[in-house]
N, C-alpha and C. Protein backbone atom coordinates (compact mmCIF):
# COMPACT_ATOMS: atom_id res chain seq x y z
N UNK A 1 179.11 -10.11 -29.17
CA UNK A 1 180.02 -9.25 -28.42
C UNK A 1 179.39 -8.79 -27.13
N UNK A 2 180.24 -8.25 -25.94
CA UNK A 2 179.46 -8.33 -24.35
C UNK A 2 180.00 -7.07 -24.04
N UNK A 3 180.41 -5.99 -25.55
CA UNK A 3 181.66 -4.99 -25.53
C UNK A 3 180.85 -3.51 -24.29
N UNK A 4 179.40 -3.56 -23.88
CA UNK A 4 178.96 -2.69 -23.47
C UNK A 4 178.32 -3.16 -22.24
N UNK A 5 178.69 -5.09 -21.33
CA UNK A 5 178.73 -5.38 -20.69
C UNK A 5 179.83 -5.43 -19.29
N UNK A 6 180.09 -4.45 -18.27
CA UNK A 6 180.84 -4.22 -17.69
C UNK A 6 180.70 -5.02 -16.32
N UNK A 7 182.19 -5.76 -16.03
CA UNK A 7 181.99 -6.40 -14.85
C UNK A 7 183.17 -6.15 -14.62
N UNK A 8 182.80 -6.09 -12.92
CA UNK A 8 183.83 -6.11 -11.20
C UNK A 8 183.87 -7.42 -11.01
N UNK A 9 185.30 -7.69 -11.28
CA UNK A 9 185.84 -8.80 -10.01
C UNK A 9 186.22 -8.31 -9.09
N UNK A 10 186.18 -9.02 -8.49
CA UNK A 10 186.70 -8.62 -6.45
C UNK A 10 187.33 -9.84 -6.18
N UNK A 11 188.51 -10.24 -6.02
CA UNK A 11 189.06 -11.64 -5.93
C UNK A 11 190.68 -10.89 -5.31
N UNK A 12 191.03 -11.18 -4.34
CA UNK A 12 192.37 -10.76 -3.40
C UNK A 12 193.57 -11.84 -3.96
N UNK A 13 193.27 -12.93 -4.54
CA UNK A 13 194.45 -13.81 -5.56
C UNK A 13 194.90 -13.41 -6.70
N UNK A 14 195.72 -12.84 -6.74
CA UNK A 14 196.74 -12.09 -8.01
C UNK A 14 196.05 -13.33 -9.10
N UNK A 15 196.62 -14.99 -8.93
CA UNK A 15 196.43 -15.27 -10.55
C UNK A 15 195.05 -15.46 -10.52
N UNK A 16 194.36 -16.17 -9.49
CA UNK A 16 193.08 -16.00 -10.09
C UNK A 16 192.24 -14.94 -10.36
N UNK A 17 192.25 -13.78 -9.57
CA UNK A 17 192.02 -12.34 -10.51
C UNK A 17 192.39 -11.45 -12.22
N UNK A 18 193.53 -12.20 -12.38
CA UNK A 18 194.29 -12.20 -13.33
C UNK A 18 193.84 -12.89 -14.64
N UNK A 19 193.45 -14.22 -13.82
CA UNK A 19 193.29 -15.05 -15.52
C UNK A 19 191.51 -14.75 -15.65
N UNK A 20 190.74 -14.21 -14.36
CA UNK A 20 189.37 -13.98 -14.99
C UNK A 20 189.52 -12.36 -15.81
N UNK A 21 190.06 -11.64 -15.13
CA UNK A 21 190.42 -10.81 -15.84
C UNK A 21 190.63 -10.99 -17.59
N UNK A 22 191.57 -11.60 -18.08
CA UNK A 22 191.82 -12.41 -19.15
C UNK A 22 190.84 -12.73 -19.99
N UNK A 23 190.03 -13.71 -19.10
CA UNK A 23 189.05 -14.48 -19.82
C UNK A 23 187.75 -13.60 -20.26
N UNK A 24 187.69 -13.08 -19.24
CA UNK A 24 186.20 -12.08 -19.54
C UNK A 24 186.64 -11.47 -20.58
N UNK A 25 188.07 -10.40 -20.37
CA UNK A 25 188.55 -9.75 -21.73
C UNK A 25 188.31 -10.21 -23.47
N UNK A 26 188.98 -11.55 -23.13
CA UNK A 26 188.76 -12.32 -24.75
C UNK A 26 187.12 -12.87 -24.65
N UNK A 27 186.11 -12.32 -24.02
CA UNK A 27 185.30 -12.87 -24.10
C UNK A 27 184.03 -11.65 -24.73
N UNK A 28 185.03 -10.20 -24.50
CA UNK A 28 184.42 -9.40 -25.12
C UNK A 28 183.86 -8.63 -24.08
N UNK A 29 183.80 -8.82 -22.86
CA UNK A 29 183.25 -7.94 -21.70
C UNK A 29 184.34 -6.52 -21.09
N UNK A 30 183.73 -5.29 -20.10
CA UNK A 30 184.46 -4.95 -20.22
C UNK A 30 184.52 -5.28 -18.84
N UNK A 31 186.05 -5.22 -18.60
CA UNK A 31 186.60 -5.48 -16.71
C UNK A 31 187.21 -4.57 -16.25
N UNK A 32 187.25 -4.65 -15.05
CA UNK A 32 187.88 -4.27 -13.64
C UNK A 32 187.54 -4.81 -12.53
N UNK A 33 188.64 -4.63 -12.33
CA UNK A 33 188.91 -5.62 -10.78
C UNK A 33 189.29 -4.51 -9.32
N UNK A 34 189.26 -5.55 -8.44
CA UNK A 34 189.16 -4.75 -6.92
C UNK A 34 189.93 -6.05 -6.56
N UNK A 35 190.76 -5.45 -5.42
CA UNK A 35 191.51 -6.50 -4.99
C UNK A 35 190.79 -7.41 -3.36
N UNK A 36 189.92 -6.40 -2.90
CA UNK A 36 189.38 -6.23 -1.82
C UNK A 36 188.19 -5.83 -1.77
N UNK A 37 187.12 -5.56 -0.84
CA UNK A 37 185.64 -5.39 -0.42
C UNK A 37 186.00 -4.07 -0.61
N UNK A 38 186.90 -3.42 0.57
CA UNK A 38 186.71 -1.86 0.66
C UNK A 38 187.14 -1.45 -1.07
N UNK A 39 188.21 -1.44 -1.63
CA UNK A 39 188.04 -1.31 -3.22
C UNK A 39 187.13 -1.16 -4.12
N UNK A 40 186.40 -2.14 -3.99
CA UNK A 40 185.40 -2.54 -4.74
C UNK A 40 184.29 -1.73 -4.42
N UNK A 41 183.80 -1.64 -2.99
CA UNK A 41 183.11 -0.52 -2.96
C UNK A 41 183.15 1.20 -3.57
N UNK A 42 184.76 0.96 -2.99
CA UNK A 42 185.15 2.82 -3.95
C UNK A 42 184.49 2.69 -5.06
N UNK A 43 185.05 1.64 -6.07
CA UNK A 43 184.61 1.22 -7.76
C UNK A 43 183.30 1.61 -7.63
N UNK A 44 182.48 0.80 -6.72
CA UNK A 44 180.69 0.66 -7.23
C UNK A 44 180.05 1.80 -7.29
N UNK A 45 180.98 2.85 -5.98
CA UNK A 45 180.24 4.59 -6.04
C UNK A 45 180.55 5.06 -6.60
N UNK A 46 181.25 4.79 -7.77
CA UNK A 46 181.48 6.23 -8.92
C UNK A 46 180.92 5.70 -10.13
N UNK A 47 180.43 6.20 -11.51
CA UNK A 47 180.05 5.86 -12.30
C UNK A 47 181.43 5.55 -13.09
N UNK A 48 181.00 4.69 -14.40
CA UNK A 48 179.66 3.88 -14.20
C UNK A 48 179.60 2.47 -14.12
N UNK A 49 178.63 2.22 -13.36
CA UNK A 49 178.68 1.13 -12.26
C UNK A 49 178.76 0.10 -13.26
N UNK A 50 179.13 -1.08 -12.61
CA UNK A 50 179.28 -2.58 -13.52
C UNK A 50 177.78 -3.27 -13.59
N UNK A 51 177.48 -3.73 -14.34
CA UNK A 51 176.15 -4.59 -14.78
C UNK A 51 176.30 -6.06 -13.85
N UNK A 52 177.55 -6.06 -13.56
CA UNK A 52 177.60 -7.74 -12.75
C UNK A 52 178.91 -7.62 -11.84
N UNK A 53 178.84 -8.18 -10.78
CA UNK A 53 179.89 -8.11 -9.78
C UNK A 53 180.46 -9.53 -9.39
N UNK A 54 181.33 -9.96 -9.65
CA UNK A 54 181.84 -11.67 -9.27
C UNK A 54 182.80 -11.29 -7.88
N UNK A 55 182.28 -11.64 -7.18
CA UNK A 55 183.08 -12.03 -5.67
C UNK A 55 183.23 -12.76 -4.56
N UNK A 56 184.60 -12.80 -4.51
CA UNK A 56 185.51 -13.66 -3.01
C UNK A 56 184.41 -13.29 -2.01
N UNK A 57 184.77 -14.26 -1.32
CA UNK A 57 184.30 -14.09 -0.26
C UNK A 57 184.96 -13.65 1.06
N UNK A 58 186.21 -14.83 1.20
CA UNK A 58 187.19 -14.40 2.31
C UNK A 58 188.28 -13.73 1.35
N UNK A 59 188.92 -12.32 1.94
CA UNK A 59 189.41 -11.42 1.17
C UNK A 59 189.73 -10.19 2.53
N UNK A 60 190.99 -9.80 2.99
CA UNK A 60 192.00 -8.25 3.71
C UNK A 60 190.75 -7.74 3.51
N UNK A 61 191.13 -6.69 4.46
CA UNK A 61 190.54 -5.65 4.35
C UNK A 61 188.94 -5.30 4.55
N UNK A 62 188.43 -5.68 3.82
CA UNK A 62 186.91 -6.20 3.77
C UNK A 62 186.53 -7.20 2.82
N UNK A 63 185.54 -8.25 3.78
CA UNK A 63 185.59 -9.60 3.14
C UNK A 63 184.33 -9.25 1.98
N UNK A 64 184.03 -10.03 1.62
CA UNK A 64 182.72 -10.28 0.65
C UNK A 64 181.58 -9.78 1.34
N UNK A 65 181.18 -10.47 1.98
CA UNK A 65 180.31 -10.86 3.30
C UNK A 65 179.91 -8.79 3.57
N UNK A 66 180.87 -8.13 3.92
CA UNK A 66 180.83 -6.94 4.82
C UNK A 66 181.10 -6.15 3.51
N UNK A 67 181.23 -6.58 1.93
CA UNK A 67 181.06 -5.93 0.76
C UNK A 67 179.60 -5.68 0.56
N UNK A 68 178.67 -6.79 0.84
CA UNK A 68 177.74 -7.67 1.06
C UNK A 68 176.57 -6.38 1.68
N UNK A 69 176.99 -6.29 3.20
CA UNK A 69 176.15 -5.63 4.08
C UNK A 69 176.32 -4.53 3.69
N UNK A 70 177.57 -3.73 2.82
CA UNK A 70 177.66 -2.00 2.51
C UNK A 70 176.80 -1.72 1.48
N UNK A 71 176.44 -2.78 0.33
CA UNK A 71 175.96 -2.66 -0.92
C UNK A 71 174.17 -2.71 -0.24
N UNK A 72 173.88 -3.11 0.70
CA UNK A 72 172.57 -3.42 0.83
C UNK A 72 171.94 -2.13 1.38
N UNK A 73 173.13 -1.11 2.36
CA UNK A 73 172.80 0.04 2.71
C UNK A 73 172.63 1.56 1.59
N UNK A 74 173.12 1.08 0.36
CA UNK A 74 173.11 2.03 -0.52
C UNK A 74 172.41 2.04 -1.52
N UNK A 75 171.27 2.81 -1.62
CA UNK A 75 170.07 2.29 -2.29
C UNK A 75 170.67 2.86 -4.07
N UNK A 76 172.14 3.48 -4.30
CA UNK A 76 172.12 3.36 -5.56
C UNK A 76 172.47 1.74 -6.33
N UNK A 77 172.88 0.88 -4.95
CA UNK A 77 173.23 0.02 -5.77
C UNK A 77 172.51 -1.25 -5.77
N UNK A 78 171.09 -0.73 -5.21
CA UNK A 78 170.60 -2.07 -5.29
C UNK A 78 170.06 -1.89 -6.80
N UNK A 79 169.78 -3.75 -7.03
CA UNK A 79 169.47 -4.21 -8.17
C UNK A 79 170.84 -4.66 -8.73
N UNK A 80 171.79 -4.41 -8.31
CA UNK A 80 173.70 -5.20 -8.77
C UNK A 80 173.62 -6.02 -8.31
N UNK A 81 173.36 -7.38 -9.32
CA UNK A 81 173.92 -8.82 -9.47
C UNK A 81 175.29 -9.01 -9.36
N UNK A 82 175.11 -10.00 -8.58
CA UNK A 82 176.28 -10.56 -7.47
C UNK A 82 176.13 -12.07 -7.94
N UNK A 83 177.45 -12.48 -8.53
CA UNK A 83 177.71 -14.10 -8.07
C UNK A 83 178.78 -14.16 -7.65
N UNK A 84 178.79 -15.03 -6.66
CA UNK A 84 179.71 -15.51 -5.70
C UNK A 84 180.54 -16.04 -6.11
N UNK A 85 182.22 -16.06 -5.77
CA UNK A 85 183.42 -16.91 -6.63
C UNK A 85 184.20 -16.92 -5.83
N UNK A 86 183.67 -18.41 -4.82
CA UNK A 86 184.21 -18.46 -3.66
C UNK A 86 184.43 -20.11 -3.30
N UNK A 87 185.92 -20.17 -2.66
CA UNK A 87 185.81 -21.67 -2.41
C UNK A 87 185.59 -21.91 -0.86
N UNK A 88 184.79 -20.36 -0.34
CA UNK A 88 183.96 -20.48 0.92
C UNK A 88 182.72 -20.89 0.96
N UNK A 89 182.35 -21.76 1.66
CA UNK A 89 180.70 -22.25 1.63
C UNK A 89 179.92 -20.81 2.61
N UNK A 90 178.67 -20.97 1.99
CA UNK A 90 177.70 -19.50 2.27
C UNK A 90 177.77 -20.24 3.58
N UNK A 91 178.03 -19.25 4.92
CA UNK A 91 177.78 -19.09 6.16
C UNK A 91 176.34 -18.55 6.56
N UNK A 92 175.89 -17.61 5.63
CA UNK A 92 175.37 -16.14 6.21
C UNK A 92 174.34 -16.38 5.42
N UNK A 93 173.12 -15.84 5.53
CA UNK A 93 172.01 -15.76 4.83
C UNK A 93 172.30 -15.12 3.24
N UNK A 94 171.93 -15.64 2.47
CA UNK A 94 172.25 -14.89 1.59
C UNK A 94 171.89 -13.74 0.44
N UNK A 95 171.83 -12.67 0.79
CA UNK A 95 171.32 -11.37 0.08
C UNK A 95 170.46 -11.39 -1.04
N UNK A 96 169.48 -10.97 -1.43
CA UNK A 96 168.56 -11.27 -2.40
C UNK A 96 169.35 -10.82 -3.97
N UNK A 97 170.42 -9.89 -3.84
CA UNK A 97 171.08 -9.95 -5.20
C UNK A 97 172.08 -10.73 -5.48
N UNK A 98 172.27 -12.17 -5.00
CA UNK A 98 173.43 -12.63 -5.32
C UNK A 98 172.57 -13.39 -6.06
N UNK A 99 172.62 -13.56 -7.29
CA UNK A 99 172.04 -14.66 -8.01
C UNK A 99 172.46 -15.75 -8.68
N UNK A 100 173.85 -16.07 -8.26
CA UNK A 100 174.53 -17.27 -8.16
C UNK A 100 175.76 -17.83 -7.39
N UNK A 101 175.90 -18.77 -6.83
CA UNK A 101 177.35 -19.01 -6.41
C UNK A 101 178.11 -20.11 -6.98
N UNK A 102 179.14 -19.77 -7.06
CA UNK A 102 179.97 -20.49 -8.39
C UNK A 102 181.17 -21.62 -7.46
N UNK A 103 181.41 -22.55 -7.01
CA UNK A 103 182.69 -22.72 -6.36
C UNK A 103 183.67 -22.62 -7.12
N UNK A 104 184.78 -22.72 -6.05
CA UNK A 104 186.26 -22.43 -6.55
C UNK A 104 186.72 -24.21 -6.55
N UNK A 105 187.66 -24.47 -7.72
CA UNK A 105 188.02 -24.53 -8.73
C UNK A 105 187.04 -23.93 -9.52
N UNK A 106 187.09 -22.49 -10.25
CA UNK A 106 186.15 -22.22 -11.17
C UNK A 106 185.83 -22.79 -12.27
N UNK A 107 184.74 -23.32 -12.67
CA UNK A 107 184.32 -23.71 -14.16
C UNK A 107 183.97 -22.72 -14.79
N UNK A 108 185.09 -22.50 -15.82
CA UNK A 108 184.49 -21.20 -16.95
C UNK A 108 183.43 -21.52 -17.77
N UNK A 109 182.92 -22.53 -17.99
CA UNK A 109 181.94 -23.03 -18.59
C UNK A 109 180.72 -22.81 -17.71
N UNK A 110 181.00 -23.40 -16.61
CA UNK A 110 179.43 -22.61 -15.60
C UNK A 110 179.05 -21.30 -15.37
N UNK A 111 180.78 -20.49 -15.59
CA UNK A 111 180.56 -19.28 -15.42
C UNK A 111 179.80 -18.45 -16.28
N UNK A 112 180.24 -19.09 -17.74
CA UNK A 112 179.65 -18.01 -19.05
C UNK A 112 178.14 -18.57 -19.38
N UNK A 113 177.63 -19.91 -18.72
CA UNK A 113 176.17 -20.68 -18.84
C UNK A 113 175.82 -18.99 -18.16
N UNK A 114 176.38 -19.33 -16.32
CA UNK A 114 175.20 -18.51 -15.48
C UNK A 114 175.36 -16.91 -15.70
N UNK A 115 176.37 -16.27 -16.52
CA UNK A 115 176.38 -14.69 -17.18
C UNK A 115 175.35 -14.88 -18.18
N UNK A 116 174.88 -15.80 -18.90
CA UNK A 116 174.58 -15.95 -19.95
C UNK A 116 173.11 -15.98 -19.66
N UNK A 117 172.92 -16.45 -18.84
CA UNK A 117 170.93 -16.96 -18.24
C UNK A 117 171.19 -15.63 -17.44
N UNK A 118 171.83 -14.61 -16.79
CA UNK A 118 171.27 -13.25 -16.47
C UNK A 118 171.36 -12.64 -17.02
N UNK A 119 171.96 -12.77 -18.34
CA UNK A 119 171.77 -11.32 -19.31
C UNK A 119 170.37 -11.83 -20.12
N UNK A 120 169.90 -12.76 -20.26
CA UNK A 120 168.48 -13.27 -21.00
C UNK A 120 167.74 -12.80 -19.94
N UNK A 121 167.47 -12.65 -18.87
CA UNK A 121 166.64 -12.33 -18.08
C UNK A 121 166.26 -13.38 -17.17
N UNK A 122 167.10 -14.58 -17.06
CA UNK A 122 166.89 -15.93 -15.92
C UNK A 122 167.24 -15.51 -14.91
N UNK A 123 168.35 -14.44 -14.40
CA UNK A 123 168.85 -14.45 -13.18
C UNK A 123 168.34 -14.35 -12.06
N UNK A 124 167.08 -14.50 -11.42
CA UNK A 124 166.12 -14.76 -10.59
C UNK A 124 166.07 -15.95 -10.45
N UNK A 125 166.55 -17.23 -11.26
CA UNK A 125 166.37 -18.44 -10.99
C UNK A 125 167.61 -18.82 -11.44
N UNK A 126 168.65 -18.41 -11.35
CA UNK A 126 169.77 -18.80 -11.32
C UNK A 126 170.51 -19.17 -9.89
N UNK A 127 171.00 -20.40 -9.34
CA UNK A 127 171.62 -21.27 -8.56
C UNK A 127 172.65 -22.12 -8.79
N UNK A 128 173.46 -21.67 -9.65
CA UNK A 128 174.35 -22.39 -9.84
C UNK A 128 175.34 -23.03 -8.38
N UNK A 129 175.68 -24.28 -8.09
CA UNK A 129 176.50 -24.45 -6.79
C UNK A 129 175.67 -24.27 -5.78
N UNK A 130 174.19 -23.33 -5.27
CA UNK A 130 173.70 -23.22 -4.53
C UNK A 130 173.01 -24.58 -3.65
């Protein structure tokens, strides 16, 4: 069970926000979602924070990217693992907490491998798609 494992999606696509939503659910994790960067940020400053963050990249409002640069200025949230769930290729250097990027068509099977090697303690050498 992952019942005391809490994760943020950030994904601006109703179904694909929707069916990870879903999936994580029957998978025993707990969720919430952000539709947007600025959202998601509100989420990350209040307790209590998510153990893992999956996010878009291009996304209204505030993209990934500028989710990206707010999380790096706030020293409560460093150490929040970030994988990427994006069918944008990395432009930008990429932040020392993202510890995987996943492309879009998502593989739920790559997804629950690379949740699975950061809750064991791999996520430092996790690259999935990278």
């Amino acid at each position: 069970m992952q019942e005391h494992f809490r994760v943020l999606v950030v994904e601006d696509h109703n179904d694909s926000r929707e069916m990870l939503e879903e999936f994580l659910t029957e998978e025993g994790f707990t969720v919430e979602s952000a539709v947007n960067g600025l959202q998601a940020l509100e989420r990350l400053l209040r307790p209590p924070r998510p153990d893992l963050v999956l996010l878009d990249l291009m996304m209204p409002v505030m993209t990934g990217w500028d989710l990206m640069a707010r999380v790096e200025e706030e020293p409560s949230l460093w150490g929040l693992p970030v994988i990427i769930v994006s069918g944008a290729g990395a432009t930008r250097p990429v932040p020392r907490r993202i510890v995987a990027s996943i492309p879009k068509p998502l593989d739920l099977n790559l997804l629950m491998d690379t949740i699975a090697r950061l809750r064991t303690g791999h996520g430092s050498a996790l690259a999935a798609g990278r």
